[in-house]
C-alpha atoms as a PDB file:
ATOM      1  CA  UNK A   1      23.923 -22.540 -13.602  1.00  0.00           C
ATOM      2  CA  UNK A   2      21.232 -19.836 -13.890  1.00  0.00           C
ATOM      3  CA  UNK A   3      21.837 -15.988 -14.548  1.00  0.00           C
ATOM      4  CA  UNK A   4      20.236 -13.880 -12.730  1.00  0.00           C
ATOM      5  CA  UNK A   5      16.881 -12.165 -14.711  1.00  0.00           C
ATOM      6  CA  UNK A   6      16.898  -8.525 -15.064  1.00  0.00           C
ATOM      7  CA  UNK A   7      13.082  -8.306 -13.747  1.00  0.00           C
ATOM      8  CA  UNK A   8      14.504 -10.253 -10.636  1.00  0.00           C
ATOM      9  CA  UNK A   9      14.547  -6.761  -8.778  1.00  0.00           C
ATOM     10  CA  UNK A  10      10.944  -5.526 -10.374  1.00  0.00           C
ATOM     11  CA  UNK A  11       9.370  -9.397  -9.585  1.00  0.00           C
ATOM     12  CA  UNK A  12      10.307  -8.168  -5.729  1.00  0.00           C
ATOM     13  CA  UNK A  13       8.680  -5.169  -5.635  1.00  0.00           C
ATOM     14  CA  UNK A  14       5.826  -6.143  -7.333  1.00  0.00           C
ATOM     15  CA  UNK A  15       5.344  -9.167  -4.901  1.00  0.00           C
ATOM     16  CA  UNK A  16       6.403  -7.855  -1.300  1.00  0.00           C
ATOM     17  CA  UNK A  17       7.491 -10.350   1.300  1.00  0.00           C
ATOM     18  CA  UNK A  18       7.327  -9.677   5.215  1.00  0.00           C
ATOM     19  CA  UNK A  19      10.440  -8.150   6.686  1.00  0.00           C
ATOM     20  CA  UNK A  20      12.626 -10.443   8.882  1.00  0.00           C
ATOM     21  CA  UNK A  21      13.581  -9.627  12.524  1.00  0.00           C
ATOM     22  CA  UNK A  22      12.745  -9.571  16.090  1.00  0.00           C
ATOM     23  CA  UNK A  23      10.032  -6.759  17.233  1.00  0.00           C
ATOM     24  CA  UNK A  24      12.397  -4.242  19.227  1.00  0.00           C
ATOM     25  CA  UNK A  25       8.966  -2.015  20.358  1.00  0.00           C
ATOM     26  CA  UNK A  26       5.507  -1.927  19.586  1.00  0.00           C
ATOM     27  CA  UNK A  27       3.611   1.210  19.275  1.00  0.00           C
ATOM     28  CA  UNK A  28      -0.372   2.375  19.216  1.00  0.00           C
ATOM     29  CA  UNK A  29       0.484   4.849  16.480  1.00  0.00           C
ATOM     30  CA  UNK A  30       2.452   5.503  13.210  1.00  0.00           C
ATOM     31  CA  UNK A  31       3.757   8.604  14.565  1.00  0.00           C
ATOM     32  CA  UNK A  32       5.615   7.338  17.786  1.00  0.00           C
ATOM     33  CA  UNK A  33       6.814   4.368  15.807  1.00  0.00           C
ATOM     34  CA  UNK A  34       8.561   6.985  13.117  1.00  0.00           C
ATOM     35  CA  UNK A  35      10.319   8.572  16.263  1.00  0.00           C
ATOM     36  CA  UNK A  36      11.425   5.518  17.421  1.00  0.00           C
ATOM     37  CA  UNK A  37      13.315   5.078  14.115  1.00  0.00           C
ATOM     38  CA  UNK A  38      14.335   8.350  14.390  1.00  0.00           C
ATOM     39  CA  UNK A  39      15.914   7.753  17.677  1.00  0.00           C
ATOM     40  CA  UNK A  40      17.934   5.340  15.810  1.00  0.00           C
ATOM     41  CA  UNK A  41      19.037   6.896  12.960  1.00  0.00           C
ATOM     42  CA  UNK A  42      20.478   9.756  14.945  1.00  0.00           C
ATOM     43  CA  UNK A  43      22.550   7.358  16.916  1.00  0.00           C
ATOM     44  CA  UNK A  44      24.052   5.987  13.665  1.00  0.00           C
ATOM     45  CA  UNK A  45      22.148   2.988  13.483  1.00  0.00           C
ATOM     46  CA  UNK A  46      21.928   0.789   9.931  1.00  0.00           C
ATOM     47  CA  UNK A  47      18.432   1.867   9.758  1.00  0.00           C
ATOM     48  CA  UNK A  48      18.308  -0.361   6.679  1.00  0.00           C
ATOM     49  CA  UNK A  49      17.718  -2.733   8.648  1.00  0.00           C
ATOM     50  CA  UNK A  50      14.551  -1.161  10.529  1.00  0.00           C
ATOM     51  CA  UNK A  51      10.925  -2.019   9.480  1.00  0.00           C
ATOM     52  CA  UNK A  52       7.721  -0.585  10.466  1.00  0.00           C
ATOM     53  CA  UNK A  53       5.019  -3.220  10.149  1.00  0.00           C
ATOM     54  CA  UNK A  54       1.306  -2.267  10.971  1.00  0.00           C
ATOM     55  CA  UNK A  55      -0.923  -5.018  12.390  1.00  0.00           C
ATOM     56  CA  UNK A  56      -4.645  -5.327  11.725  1.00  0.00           C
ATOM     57  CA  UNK A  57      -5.749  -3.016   9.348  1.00  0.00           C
ATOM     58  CA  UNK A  58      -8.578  -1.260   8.888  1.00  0.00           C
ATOM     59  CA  UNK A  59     -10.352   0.995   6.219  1.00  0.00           C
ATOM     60  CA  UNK A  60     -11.746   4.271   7.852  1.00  0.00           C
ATOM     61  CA  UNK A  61     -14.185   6.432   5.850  1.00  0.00           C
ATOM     62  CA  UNK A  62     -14.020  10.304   8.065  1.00  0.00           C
ATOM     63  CA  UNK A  63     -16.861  12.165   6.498  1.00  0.00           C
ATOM     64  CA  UNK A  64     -15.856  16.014   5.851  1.00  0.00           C
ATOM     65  CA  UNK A  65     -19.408  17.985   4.853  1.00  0.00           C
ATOM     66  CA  UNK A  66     -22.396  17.241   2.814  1.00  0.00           C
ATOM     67  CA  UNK A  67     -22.619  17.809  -0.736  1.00  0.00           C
ATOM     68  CA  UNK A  68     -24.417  21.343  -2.080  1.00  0.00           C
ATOM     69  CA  UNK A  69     -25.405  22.760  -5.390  1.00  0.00           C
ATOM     70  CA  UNK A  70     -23.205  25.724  -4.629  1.00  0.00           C
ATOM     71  CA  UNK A  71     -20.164  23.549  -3.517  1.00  0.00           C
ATOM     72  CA  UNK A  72     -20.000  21.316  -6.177  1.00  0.00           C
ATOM     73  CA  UNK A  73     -20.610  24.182  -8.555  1.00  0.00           C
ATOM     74  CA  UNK A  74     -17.387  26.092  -6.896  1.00  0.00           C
ATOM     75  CA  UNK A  75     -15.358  23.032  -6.524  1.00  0.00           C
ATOM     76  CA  UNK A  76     -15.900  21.672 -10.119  1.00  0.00           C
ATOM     77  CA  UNK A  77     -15.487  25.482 -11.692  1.00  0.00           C
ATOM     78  CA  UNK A  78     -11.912  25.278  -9.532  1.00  0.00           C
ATOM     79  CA  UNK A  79     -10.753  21.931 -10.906  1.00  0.00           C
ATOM     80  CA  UNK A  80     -11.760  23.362 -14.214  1.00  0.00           C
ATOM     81  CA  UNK A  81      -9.622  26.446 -13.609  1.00  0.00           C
ATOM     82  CA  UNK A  82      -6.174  24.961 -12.623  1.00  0.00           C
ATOM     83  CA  UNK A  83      -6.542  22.768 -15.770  1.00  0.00           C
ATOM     84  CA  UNK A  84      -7.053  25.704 -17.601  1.00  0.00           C
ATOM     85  CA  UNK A  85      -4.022  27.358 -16.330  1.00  0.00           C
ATOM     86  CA  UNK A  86      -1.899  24.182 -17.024  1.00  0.00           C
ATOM     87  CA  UNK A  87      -2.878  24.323 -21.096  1.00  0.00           C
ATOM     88  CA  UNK A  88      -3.129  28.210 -21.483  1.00  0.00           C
ATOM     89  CA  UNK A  89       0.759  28.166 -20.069  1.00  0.00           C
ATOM     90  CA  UNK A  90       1.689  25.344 -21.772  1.00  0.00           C
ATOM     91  CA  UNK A  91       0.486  26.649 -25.083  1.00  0.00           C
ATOM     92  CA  UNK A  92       2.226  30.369 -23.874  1.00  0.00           C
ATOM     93  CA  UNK A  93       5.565  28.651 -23.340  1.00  0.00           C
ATOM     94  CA  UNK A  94       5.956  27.040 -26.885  1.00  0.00           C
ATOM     95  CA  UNK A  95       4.153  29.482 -28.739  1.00  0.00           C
ATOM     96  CA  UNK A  96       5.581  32.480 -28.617  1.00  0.00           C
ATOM     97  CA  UNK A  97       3.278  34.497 -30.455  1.00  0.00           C
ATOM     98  CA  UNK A  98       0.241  33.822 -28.081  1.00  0.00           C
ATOM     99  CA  UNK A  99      -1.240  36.250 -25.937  1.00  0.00           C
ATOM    100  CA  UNK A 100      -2.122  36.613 -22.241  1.00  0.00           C
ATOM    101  CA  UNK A 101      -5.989  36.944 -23.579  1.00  0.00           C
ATOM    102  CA  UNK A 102      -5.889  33.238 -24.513  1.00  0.00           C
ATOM    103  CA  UNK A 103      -4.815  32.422 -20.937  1.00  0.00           C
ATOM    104  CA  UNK A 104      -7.762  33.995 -19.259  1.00  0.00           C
ATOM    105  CA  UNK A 105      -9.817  32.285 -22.009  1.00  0.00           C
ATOM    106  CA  UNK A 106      -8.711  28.806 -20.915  1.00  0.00           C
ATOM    107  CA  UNK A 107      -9.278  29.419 -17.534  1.00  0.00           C
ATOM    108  CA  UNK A 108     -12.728  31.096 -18.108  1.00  0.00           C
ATOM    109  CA  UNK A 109     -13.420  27.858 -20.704  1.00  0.00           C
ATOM    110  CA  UNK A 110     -11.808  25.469 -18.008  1.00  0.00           C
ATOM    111  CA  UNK A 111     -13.885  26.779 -14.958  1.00  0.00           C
ATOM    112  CA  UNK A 112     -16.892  26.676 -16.524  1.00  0.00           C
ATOM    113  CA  UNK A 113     -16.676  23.260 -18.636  1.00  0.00           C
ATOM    114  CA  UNK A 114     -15.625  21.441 -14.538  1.00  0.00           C
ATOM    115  CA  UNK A 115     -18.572  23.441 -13.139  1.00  0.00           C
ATOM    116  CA  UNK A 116     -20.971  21.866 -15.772  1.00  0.00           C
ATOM    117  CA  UNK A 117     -19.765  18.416 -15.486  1.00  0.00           C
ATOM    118  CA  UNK A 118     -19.311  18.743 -11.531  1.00  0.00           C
ATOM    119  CA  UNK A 119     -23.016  19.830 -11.430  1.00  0.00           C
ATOM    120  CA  UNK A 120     -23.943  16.709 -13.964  1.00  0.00           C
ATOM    121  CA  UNK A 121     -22.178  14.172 -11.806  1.00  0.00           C
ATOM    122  CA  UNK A 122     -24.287  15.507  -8.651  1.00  0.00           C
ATOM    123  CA  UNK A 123     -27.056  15.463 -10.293  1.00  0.00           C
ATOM    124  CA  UNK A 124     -26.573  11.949 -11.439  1.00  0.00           C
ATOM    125  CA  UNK A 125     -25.328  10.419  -8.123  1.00  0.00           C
ATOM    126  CA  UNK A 126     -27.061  12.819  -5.130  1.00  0.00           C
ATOM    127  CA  UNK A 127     -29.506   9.933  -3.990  1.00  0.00           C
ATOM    128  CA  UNK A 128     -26.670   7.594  -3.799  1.00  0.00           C
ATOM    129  CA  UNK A 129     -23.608   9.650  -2.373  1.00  0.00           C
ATOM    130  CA  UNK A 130     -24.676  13.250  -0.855  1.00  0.00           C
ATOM    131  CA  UNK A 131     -21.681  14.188   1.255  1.00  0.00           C
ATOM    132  CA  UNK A 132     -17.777  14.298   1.317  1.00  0.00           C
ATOM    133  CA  UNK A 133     -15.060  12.052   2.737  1.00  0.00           C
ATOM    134  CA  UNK A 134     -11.739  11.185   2.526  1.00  0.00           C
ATOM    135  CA  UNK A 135     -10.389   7.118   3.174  1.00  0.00           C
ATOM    136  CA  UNK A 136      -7.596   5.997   5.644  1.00  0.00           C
ATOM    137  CA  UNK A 137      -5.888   3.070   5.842  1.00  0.00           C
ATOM    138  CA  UNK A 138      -4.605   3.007   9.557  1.00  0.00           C
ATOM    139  CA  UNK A 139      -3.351   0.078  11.771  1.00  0.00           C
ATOM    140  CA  UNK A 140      -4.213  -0.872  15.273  1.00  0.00           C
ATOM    141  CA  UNK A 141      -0.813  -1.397  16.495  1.00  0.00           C
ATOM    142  CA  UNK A 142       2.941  -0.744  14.783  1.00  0.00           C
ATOM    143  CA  UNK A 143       6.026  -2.853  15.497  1.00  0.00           C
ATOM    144  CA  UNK A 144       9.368  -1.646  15.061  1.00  0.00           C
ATOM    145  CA  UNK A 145      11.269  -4.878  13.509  1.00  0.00           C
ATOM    146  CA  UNK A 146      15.121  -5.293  13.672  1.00  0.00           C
ATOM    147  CA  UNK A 147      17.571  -7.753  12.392  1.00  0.00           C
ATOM    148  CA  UNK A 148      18.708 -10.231  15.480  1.00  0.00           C
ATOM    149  CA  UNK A 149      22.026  -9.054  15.099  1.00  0.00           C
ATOM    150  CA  UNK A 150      21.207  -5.781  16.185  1.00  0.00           C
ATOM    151  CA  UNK A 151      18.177  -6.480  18.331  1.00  0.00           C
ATOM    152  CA  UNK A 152      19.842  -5.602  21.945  1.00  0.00           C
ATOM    153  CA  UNK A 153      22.048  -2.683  20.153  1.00  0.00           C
ATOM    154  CA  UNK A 154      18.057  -1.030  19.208  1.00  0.00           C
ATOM    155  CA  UNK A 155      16.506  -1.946  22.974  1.00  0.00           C
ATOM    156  CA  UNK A 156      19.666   0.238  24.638  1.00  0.00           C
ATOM    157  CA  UNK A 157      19.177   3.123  22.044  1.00  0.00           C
ATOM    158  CA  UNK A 158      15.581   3.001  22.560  1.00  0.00           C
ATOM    159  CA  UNK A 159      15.830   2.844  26.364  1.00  0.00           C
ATOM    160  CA  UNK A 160      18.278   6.347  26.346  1.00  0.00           C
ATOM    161  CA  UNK A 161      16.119   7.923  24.091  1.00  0.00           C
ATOM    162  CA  UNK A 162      13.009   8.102  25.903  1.00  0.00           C
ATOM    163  CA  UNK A 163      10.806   5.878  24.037  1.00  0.00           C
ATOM    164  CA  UNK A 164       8.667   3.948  25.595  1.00  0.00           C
ATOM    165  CA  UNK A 165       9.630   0.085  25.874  1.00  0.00           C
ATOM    166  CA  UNK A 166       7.654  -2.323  23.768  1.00  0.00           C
ATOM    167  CA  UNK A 167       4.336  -3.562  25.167  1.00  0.00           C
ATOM    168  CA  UNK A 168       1.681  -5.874  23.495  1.00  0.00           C
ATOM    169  CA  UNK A 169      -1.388  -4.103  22.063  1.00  0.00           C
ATOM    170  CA  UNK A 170      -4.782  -5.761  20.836  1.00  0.00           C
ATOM    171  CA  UNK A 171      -4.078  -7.902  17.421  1.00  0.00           C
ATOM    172  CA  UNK A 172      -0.479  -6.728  17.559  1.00  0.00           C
ATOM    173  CA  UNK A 173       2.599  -8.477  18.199  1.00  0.00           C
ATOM    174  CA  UNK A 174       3.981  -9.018  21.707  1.00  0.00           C
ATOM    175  CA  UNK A 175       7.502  -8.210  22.549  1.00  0.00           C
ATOM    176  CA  UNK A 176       9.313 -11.999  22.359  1.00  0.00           C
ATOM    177  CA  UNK A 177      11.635 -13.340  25.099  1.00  0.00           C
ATOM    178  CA  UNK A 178      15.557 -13.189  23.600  1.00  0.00           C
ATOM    179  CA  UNK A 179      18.348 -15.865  25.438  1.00  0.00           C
ATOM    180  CA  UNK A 180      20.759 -12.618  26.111  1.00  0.00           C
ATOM    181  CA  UNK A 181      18.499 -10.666  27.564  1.00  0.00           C
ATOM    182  CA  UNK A 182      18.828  -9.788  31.535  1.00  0.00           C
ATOM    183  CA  UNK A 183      16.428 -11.597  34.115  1.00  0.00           C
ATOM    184  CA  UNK A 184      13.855  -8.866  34.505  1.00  0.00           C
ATOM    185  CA  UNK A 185      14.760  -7.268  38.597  1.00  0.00           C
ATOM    186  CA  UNK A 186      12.232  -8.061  40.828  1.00  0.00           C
ATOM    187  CA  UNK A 187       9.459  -5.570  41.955  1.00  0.00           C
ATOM    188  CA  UNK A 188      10.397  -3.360  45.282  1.00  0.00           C
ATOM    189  CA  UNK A 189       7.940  -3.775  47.844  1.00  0.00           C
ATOM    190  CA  UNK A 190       7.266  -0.301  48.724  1.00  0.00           C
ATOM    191  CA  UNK A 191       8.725   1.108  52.533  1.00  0.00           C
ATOM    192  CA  UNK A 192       5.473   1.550  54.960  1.00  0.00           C
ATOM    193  CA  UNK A 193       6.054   5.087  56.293  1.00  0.00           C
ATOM    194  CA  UNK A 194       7.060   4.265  60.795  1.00  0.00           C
ATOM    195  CA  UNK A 195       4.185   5.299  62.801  1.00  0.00           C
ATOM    196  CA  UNK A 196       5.331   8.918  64.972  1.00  0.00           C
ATOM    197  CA  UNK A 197       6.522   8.308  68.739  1.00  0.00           C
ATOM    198  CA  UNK A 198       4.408   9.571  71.006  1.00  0.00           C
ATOM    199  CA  UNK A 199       5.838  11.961  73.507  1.00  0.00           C
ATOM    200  CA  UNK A 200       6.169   9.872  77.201  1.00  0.00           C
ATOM    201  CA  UNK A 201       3.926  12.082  79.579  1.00  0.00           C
ATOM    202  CA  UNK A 202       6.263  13.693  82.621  1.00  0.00           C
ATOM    203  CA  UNK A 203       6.192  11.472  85.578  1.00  0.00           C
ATOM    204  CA  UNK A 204       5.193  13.854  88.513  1.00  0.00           C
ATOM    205  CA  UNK A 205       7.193  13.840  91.905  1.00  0.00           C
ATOM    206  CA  UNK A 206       5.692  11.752  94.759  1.00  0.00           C
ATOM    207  CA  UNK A 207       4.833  14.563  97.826  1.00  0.00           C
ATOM    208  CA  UNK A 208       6.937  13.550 101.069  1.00  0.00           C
ATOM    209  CA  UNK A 209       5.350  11.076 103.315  1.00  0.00           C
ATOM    210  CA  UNK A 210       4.716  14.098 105.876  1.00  0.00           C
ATOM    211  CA  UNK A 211       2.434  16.370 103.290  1.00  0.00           C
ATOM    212  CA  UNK A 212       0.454  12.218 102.830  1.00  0.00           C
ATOM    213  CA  UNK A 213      -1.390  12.666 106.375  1.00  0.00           C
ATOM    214  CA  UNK A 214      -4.037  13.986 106.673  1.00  0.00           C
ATOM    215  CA  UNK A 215      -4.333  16.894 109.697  1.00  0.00           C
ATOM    216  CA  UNK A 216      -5.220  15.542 113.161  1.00  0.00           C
ATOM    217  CA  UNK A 217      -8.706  16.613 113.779  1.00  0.00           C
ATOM    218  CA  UNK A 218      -8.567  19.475 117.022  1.00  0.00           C
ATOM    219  CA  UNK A 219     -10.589  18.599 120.481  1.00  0.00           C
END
């Protein structure tokens, strides 16, 4: 018999296994895959056993500006600043006895050591990196995974809540078939609109045989 380790629960999270379950909906984006959840957790659904798992992933690089003298000059003198802030207060809260004035020295001292080494680091890597961005991590496609106990209790909340259904996407998981659900109903042919009757045109009277003859020619 084995005890149990006390790094048992780190050695999971630090190695991460895929989530069991059937795929109750697939979604396009992270956003309508969080509502779906949502939809369940208001309905009082053990959303502890709800996963979101993104398929195909890709690394996006969104360029925000390019890089100035003057904006790395501002934005290193405003990193400098805060930090400034952070060790002027700290030093005001457990020392009594020191003034305001050494505050606004750290912050002047703070601002201007970030706007030297901001301007040092453009300098050194302009030729190689001369504008700003910010990296995303996003998925193609996001599947909302629940235990099979509880897949066809998910599929009836989803289906009142207005979500939309599950539907395969491109490199994403499709929807798979499950023994209890219903044969899907079968398509209704649409009703062809009747043609309009057409109105019968009156029938008009035959004249008497008399009014027929012509008039007897006079001698």
């Amino acid at each position: 018999m084995t005890n149990p380790s006390p790094l048992s629960g780190r050695n999971r999270m630090l190695f991460p296994t895929m989530p069991g379950g059937e795929v109750v909906a697939t979604y396009e984006t992270y956003v309508d895959a969080q509502q779906a959840v949502d939809v369940l957790a208001r309905a009082d659904f053990p959303v502890d056993k709800v996963s979101i798992v993104g398929s195909d992933l890709k690394s996006v690089e969104r360029v925000t500006g390019k890089l100035t003298w003057g904006r790395v000059a501002l934005a290193g003198a405003a990193s400098g600043a805060w930090l400034g802030i952070f060790f002027g207060l700290l030093l005001l809260i457990f020392s009594p006895t020191v003034s305001y004035a050494f505050v606004i020295a750290a912050v002047l001292l703070g601002a201007g050591f970030g706007m030297l080494f901001g301007i040092v680091s453009y300098a050194i890597n302009r030729r190689r990196r001369d504008y700003t961005s910010v990296m995303q991590v996003i998925a193609t496609s996001y599947s909302v995974l629940v235990d099979s106990d509880l897949i066809n209790r998910a599929r009836n909340l989803l289906g009142r809540g207005g979500v939309a259904d599950a539907r395969p996407a491109p490199g994403g998981w499709a929807q798979p078939a499950h023994p209890s659900d219903p044969p899907p109903a079968p398509a209704a042919q649409p009703v062809q609109p009747e043609p309009p009757v057409q109105p019968e045109a009156p029938v008009q009277p035959e004249p008497p045989a008399d009014e027929q003859r012509p008039p007897a020619p006079r001698a």
